[in-house]
N, C-alpha and C. Protein backbone atom coordinates (compact mmCIF):
# COMPACT_ATOMS: atom_id res chain seq x y z
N UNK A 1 -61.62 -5.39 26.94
CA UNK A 1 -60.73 -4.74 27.88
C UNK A 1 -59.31 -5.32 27.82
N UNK A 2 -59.35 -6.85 27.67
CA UNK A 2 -58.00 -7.56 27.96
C UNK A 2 -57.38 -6.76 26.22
N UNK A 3 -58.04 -6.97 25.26
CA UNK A 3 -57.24 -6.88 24.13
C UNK A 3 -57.02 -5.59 23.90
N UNK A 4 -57.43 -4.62 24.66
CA UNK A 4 -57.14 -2.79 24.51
C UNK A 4 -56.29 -2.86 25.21
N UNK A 5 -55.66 -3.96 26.25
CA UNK A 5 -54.54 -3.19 27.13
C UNK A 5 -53.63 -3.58 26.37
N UNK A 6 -53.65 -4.91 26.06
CA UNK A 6 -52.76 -5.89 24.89
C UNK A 6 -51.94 -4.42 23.97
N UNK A 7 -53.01 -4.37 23.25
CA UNK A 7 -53.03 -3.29 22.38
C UNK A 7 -51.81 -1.92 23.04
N UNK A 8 -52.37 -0.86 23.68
CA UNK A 8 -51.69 -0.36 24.70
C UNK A 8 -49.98 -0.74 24.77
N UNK A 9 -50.17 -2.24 25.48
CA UNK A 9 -48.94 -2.56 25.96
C UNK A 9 -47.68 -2.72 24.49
N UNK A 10 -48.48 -3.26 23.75
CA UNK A 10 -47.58 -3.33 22.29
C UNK A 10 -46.80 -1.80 22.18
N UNK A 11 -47.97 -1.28 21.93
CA UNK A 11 -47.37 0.32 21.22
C UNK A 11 -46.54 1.00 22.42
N UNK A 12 -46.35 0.69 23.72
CA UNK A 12 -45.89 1.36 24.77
C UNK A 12 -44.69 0.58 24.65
N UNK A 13 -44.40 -0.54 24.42
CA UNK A 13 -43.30 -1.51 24.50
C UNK A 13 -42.49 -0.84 23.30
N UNK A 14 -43.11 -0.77 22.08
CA UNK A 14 -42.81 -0.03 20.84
C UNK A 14 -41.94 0.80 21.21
N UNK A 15 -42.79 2.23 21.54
CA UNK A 15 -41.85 3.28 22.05
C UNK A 15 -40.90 3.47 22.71
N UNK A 16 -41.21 2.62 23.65
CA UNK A 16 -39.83 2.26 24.75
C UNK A 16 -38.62 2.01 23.84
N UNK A 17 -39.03 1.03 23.26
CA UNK A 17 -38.13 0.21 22.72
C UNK A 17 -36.95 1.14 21.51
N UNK A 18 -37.77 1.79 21.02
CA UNK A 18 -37.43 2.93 20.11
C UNK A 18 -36.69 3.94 20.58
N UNK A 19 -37.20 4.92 21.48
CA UNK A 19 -36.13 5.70 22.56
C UNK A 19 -35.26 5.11 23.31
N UNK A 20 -34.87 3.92 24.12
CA UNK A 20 -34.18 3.60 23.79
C UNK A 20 -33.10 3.13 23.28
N UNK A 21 -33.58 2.66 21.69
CA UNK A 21 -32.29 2.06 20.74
C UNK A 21 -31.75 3.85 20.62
N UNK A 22 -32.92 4.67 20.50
CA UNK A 22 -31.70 6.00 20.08
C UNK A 22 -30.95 6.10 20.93
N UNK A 23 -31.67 6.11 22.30
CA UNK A 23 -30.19 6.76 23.26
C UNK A 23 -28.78 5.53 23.53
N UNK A 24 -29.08 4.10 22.94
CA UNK A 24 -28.10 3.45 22.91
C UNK A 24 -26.93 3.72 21.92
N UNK A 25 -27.78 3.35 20.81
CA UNK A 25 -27.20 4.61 19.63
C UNK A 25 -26.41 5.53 19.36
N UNK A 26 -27.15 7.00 20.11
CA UNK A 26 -26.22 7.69 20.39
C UNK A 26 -25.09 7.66 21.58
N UNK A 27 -25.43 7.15 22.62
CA UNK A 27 -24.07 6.83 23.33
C UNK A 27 -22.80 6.24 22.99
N UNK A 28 -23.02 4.80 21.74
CA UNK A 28 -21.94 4.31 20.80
C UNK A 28 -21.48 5.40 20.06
N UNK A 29 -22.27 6.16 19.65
CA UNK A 29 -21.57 6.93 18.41
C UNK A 29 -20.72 8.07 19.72
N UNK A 30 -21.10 8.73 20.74
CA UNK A 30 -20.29 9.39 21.51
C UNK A 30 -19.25 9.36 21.67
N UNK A 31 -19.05 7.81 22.44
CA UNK A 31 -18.34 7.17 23.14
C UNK A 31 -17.25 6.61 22.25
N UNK A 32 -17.38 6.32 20.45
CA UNK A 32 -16.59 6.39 19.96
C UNK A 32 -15.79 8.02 19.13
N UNK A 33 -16.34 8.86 19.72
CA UNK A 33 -15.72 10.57 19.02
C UNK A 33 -14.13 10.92 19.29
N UNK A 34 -13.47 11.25 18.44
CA UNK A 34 -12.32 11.81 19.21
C UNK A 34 -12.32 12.11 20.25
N UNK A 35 -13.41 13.36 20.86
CA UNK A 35 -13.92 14.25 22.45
C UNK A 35 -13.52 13.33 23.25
N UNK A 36 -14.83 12.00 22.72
CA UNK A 36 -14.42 11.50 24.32
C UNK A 36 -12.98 10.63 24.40
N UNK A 37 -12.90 10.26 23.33
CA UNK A 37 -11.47 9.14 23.30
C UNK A 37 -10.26 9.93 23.89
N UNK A 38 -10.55 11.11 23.78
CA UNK A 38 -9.00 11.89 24.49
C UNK A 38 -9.37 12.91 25.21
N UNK A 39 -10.39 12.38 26.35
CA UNK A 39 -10.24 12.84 27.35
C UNK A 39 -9.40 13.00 28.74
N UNK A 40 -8.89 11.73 28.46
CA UNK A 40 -7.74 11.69 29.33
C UNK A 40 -6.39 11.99 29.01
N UNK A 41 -6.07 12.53 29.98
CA UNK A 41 -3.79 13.49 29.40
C UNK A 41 -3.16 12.06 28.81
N UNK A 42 -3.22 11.24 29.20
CA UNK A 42 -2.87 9.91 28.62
C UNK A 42 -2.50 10.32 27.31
N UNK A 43 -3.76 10.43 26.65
CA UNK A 43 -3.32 10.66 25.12
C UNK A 43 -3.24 11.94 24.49
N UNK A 44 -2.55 12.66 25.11
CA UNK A 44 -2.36 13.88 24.29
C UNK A 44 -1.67 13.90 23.50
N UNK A 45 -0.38 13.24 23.24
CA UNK A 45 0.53 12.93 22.24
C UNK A 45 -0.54 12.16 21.02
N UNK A 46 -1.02 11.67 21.21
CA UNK A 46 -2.11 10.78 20.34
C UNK A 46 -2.88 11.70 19.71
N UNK A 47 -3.15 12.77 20.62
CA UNK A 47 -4.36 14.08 20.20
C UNK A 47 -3.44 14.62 19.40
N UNK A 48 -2.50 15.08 19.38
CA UNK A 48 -1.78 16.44 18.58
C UNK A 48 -1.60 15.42 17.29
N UNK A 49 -0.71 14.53 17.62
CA UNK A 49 -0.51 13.87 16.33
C UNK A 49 -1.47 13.37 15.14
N UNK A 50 -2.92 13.19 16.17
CA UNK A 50 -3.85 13.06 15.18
C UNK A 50 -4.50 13.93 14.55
N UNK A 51 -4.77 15.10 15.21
CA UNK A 51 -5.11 16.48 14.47
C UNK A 51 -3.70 16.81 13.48
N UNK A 52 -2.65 16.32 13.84
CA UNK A 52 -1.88 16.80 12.43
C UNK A 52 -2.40 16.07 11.27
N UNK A 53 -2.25 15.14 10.98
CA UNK A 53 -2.47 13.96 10.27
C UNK A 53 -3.94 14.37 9.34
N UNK A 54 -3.81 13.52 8.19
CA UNK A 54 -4.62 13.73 7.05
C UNK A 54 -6.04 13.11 7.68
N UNK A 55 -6.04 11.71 8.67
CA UNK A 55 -6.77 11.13 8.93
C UNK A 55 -7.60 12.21 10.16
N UNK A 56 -7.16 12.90 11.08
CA UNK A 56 -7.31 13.73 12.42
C UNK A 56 -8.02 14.98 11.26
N UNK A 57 -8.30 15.15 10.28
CA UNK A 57 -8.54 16.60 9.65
C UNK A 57 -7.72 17.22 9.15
N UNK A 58 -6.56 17.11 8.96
CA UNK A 58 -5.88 17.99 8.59
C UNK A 58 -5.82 17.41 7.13
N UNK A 59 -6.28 17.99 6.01
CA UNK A 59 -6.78 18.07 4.77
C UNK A 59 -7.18 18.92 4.05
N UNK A 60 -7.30 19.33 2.76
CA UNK A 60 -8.07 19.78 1.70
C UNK A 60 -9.98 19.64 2.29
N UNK A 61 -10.21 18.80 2.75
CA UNK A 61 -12.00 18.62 2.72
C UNK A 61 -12.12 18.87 4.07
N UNK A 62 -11.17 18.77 5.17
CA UNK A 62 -11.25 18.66 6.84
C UNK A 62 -12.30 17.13 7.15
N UNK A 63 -11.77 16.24 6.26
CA UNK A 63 -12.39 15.39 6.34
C UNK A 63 -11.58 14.51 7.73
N UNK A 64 -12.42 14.14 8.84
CA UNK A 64 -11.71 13.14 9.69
C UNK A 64 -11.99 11.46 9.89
N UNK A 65 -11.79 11.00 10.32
CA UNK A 65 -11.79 9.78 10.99
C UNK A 65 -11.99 9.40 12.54
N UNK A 66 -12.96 9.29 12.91
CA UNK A 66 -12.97 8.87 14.42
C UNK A 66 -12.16 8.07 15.12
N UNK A 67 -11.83 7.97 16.11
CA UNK A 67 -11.11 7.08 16.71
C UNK A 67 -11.39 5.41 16.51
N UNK A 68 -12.84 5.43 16.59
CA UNK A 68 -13.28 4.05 16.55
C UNK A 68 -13.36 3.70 15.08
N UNK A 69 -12.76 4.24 14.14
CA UNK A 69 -12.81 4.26 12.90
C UNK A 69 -11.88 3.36 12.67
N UNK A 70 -10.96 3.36 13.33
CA UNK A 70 -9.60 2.50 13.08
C UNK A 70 -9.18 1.67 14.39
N UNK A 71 -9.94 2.02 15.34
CA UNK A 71 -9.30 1.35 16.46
C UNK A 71 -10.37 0.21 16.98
N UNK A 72 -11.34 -0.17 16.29
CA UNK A 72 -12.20 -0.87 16.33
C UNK A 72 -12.48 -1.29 14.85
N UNK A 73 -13.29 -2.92 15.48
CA UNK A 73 -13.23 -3.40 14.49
C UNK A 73 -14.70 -3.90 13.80
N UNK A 74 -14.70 -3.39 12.74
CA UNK A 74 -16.10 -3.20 12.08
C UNK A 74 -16.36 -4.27 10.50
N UNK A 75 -16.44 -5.28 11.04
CA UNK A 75 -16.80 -6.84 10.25
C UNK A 75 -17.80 -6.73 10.59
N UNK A 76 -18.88 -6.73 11.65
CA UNK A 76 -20.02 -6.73 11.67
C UNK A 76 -20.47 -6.20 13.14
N UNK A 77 -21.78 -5.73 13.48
CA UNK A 77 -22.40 -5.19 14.64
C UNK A 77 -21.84 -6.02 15.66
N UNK A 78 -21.83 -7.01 15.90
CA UNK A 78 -21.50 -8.01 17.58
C UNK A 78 -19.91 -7.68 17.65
N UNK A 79 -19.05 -7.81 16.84
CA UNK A 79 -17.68 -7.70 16.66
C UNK A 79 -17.39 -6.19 17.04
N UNK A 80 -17.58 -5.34 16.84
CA UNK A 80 -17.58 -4.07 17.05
C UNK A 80 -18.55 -3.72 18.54
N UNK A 81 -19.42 -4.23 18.68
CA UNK A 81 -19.66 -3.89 19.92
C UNK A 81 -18.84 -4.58 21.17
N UNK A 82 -18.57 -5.64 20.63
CA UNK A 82 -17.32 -6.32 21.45
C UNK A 82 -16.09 -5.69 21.59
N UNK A 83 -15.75 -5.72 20.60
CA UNK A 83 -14.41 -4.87 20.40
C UNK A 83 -14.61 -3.50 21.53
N UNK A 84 -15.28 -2.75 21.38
CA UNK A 84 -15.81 -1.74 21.66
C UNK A 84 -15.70 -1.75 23.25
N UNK A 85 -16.13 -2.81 24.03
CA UNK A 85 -16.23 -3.28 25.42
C UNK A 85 -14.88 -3.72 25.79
N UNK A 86 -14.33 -4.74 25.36
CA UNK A 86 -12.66 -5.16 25.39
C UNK A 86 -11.89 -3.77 25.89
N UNK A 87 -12.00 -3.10 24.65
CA UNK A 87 -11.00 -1.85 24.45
C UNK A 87 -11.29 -0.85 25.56
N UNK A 88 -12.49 -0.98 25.85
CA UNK A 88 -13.20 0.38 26.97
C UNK A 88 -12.72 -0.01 28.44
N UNK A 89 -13.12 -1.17 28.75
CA UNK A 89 -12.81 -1.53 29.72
C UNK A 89 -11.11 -1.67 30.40
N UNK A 90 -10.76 -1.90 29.07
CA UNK A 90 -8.89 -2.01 29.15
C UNK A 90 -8.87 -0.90 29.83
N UNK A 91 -9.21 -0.13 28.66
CA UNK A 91 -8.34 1.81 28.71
C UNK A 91 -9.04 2.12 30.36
N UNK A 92 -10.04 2.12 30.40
CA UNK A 92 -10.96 2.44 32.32
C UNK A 92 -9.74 1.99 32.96
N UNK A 93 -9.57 0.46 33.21
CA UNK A 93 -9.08 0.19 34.05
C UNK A 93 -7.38 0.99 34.05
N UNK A 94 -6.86 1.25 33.11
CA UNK A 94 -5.31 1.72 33.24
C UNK A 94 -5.31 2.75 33.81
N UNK A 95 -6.37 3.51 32.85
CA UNK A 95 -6.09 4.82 33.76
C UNK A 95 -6.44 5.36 34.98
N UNK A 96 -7.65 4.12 35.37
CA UNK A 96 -7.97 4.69 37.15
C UNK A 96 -6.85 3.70 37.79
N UNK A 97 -6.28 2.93 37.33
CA UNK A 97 -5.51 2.18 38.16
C UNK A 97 -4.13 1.80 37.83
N UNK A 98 -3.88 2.02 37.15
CA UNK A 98 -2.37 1.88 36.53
C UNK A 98 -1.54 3.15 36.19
N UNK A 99 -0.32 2.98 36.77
CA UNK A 99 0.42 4.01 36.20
C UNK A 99 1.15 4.51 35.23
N UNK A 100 0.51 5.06 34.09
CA UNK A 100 0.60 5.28 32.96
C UNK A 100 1.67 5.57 32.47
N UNK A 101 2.33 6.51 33.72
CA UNK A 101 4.20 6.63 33.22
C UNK A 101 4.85 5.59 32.84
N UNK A 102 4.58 4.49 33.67
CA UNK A 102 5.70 3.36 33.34
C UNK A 102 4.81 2.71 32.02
N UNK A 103 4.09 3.07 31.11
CA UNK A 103 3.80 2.37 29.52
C UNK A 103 4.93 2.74 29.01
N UNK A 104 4.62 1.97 28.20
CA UNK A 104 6.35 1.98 26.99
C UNK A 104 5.57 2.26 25.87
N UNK A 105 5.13 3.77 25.61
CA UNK A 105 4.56 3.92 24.41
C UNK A 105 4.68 3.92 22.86
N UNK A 106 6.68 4.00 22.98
CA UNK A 106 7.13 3.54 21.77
C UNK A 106 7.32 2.05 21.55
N UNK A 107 6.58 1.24 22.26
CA UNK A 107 7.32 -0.17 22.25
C UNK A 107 5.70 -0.79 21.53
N UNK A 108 4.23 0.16 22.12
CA UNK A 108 3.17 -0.01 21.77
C UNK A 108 2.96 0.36 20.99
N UNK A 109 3.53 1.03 19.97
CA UNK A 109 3.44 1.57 18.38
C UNK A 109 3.74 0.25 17.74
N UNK A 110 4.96 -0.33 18.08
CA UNK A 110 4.88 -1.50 17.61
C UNK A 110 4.12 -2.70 17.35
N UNK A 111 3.37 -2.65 18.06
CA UNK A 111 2.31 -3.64 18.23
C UNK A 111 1.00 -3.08 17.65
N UNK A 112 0.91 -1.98 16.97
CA UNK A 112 -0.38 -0.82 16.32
C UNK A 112 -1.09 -1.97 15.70
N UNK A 113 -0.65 -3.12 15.18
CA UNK A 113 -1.68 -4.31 14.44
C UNK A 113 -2.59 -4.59 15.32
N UNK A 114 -1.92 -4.77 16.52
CA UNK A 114 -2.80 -5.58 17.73
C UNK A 114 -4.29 -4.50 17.65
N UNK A 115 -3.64 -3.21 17.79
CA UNK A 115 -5.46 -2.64 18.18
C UNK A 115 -5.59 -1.34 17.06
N UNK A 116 -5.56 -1.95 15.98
CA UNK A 116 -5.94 -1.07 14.88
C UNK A 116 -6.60 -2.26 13.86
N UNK A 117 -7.77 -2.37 13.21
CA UNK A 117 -8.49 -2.81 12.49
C UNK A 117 -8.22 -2.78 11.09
N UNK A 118 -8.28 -3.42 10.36
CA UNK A 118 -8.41 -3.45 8.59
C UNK A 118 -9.35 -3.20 7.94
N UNK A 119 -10.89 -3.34 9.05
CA UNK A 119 -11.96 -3.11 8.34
C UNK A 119 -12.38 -2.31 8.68
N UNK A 120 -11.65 -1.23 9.31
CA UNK A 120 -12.01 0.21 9.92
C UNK A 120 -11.30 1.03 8.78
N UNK A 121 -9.84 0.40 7.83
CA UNK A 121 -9.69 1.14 6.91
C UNK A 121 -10.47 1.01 5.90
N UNK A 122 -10.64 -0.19 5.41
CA UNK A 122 -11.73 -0.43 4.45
C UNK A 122 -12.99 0.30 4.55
N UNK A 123 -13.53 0.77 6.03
CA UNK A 123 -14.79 1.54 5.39
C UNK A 123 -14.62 2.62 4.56
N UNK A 124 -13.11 3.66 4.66
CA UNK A 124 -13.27 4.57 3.79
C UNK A 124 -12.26 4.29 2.30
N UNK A 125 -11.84 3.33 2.16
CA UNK A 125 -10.98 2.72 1.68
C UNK A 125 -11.46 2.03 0.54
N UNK A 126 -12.33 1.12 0.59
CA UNK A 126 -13.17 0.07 -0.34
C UNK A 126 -12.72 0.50 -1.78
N UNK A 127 -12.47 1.72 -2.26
CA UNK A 127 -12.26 1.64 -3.71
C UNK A 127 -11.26 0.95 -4.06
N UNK A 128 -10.12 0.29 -2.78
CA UNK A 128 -8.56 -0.06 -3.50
C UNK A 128 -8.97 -1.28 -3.55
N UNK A 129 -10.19 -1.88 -2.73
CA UNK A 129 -10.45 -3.17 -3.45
C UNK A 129 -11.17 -3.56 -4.52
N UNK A 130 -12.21 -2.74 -4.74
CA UNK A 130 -12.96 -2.54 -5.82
C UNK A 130 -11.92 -2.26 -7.22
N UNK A 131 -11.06 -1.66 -6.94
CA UNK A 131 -10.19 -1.37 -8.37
C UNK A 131 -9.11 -2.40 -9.05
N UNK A 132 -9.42 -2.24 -10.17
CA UNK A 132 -8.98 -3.56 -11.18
C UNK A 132 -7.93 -2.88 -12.20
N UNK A 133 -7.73 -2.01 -12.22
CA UNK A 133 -6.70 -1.06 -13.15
C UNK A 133 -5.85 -1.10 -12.72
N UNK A 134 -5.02 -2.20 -13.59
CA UNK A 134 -3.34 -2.80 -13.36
C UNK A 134 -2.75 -1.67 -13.25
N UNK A 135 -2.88 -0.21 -13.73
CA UNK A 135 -1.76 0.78 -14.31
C UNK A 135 -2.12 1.48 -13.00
N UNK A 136 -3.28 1.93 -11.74
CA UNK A 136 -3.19 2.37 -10.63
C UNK A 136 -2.38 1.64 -9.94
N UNK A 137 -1.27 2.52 -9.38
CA UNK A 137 -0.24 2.70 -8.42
C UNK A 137 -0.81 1.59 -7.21
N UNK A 138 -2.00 2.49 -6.96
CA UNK A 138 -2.46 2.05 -5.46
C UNK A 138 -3.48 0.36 -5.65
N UNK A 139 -3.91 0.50 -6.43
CA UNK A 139 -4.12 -1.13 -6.66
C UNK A 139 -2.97 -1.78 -6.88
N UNK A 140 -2.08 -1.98 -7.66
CA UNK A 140 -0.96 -2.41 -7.64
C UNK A 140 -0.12 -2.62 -6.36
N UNK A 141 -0.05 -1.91 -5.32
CA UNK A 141 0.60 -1.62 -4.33
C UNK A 141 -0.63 -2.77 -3.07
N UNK A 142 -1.54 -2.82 -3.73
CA UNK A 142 -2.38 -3.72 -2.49
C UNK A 142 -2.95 -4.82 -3.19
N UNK A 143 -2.69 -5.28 -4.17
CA UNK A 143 -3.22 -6.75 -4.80
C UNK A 143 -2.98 -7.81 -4.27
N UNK A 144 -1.74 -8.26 -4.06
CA UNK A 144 -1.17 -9.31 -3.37
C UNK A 144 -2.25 -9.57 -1.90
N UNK A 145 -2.61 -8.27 -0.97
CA UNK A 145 -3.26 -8.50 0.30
C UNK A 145 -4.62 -8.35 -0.28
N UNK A 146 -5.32 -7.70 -0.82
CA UNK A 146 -6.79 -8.13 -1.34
C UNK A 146 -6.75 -10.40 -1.73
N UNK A 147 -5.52 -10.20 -2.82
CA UNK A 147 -5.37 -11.82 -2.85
C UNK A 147 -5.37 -12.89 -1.77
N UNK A 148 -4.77 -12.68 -0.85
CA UNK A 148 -4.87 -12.99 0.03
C UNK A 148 -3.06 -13.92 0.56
N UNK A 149 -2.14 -13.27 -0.64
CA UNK A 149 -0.92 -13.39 -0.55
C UNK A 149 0.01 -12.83 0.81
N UNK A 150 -0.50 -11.51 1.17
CA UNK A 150 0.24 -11.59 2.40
C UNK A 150 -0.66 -11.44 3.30
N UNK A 151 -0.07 -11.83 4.07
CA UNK A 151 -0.43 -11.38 5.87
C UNK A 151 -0.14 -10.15 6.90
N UNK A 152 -0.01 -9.33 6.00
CA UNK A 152 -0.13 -8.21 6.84
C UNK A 152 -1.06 -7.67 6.95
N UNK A 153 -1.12 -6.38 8.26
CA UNK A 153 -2.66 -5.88 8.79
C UNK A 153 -2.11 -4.49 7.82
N UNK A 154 -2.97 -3.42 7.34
CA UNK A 154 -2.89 -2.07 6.79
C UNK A 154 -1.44 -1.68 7.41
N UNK A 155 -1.97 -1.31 9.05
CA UNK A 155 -0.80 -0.31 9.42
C UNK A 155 0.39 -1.11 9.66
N UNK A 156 0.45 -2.37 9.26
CA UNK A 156 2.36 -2.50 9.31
C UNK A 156 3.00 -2.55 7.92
N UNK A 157 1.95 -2.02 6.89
CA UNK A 157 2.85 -1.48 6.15
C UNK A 157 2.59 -0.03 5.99
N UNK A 158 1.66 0.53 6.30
CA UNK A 158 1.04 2.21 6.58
C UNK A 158 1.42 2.57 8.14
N UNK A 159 2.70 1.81 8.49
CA UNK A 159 2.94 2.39 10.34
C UNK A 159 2.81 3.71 10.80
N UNK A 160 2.67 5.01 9.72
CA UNK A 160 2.49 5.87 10.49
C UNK A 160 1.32 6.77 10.60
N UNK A 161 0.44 5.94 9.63
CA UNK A 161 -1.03 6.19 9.27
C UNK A 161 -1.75 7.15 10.65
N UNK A 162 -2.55 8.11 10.29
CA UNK A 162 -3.78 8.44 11.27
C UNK A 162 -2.84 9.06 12.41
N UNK A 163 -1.71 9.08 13.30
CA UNK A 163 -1.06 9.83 13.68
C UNK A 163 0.06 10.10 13.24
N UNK A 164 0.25 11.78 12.49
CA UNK A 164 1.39 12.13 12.22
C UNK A 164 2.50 12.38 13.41
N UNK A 165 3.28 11.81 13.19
CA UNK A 165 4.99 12.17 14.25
C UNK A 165 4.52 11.83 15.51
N UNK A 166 3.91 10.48 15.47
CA UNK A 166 3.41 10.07 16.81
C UNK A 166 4.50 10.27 17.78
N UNK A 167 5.63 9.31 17.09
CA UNK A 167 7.00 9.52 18.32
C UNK A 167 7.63 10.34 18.52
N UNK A 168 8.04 11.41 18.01
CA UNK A 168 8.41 13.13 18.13
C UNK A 168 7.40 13.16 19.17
N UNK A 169 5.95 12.97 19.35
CA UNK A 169 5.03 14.32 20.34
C UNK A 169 4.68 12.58 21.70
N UNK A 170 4.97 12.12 21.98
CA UNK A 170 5.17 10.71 22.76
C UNK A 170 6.48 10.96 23.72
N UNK A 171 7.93 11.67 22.73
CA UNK A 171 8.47 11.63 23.46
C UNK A 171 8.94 13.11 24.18
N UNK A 172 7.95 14.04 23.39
CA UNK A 172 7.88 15.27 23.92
C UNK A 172 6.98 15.64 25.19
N UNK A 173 6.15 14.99 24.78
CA UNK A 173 5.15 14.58 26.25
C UNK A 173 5.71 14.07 27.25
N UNK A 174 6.26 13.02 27.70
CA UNK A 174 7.18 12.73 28.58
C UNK A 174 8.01 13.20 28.74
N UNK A 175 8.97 13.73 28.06
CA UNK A 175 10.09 14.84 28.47
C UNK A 175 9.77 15.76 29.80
N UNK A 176 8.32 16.26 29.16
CA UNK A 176 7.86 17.43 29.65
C UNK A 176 6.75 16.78 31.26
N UNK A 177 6.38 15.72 31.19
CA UNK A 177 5.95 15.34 32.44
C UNK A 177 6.84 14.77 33.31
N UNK A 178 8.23 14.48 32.80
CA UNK A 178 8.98 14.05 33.79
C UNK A 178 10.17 15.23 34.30
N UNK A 179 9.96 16.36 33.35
CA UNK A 179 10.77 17.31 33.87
C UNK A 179 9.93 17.92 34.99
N UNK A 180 8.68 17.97 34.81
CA UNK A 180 7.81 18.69 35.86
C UNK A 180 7.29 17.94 36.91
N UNK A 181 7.90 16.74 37.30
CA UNK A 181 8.32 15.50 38.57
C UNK A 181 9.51 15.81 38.90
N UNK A 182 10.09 16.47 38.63
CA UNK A 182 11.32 16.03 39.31
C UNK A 182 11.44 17.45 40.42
């Protein structure tokens, strides 16, 4: 009797455990989608500019990039789920409690190193490190940082990567919410 419940309790723990990891699973993968990342008016300038952009879909394949693709950082599972919590909790708190008008959103472009990842480009990226052909442009153009010669992150030398004409539709957005305050 004791070892049939044993039994029982394993495979019930099992399942649990299993449904579960999916619905954890899928809530990460949600919770990092464009959908939900720009749900809030906050980033609508962020939305347009990224649907322009090669990275947002706009392409030959309609191939995209998620938000958490680049805005998180993916060295390994704990780092990314961290990251993931940091960043969530930031953005919650601003927008139920902070007033978003007064961000200085062109001043936070500047700082795009701070919360844009290298190994979020590298996941779709990896061939420019993998490539050894002196006569490619684009190896050539990133050897020195594979070497480990400079110190820069991707986007401060790719600053306008993943949103096209961020600051054109940043400062068209505000134009247009502060004309309709007044």
């Amino acid at each position: 009797m004791k070892r049939k419940f044993f039994v029982w309790s394993v495979v019930l723990g099992i399942f649990i455990g299993l449904i579960s990891s999916i619905g954890i699973a899928d809530l990460i993968h949600y919770t990092g989608s464009d959908k939900f990342c720009t749900m809030c008016h906050t980033m609508e300038p962020m939305v347009k500019s990224y649907h322009n952009d090669v990275h947002g879909g706009n392409n030959k394949l309609g191939v995209k990039a998620q938000c958490s693709t680049c805005h998180l950082s993916h060295d390994n599972t704990l780092m990314y789920l961290w990251t993931k919590t940091k960043v969530s909790l930031n953005d919650g708190y601003k927008t139920l409690f902070a007033d978003v008008s007064k961000i200085d959103w062109h001043a936070k472009r500047k700082n795009a190193h701070k919360f844009t990842y290298d190994s979020g480009c590298m996941t779709c990226h990896s061939n420019l490190k993998e490539a050894n052909n002196q006569v490619d442009k684009a190896w050539l153009a990133h050897r020195d940082y594979f070497a480990g010669h400079i110190k820069k992150t991707c986007v401060e030398c790719h600053n306008n990567v993943g949103h096209k004409n961020l600051g054109i539709e940043i400062t068209k957005h505000w134009e247009n919410i502060n004309a309709n305050n007044k």
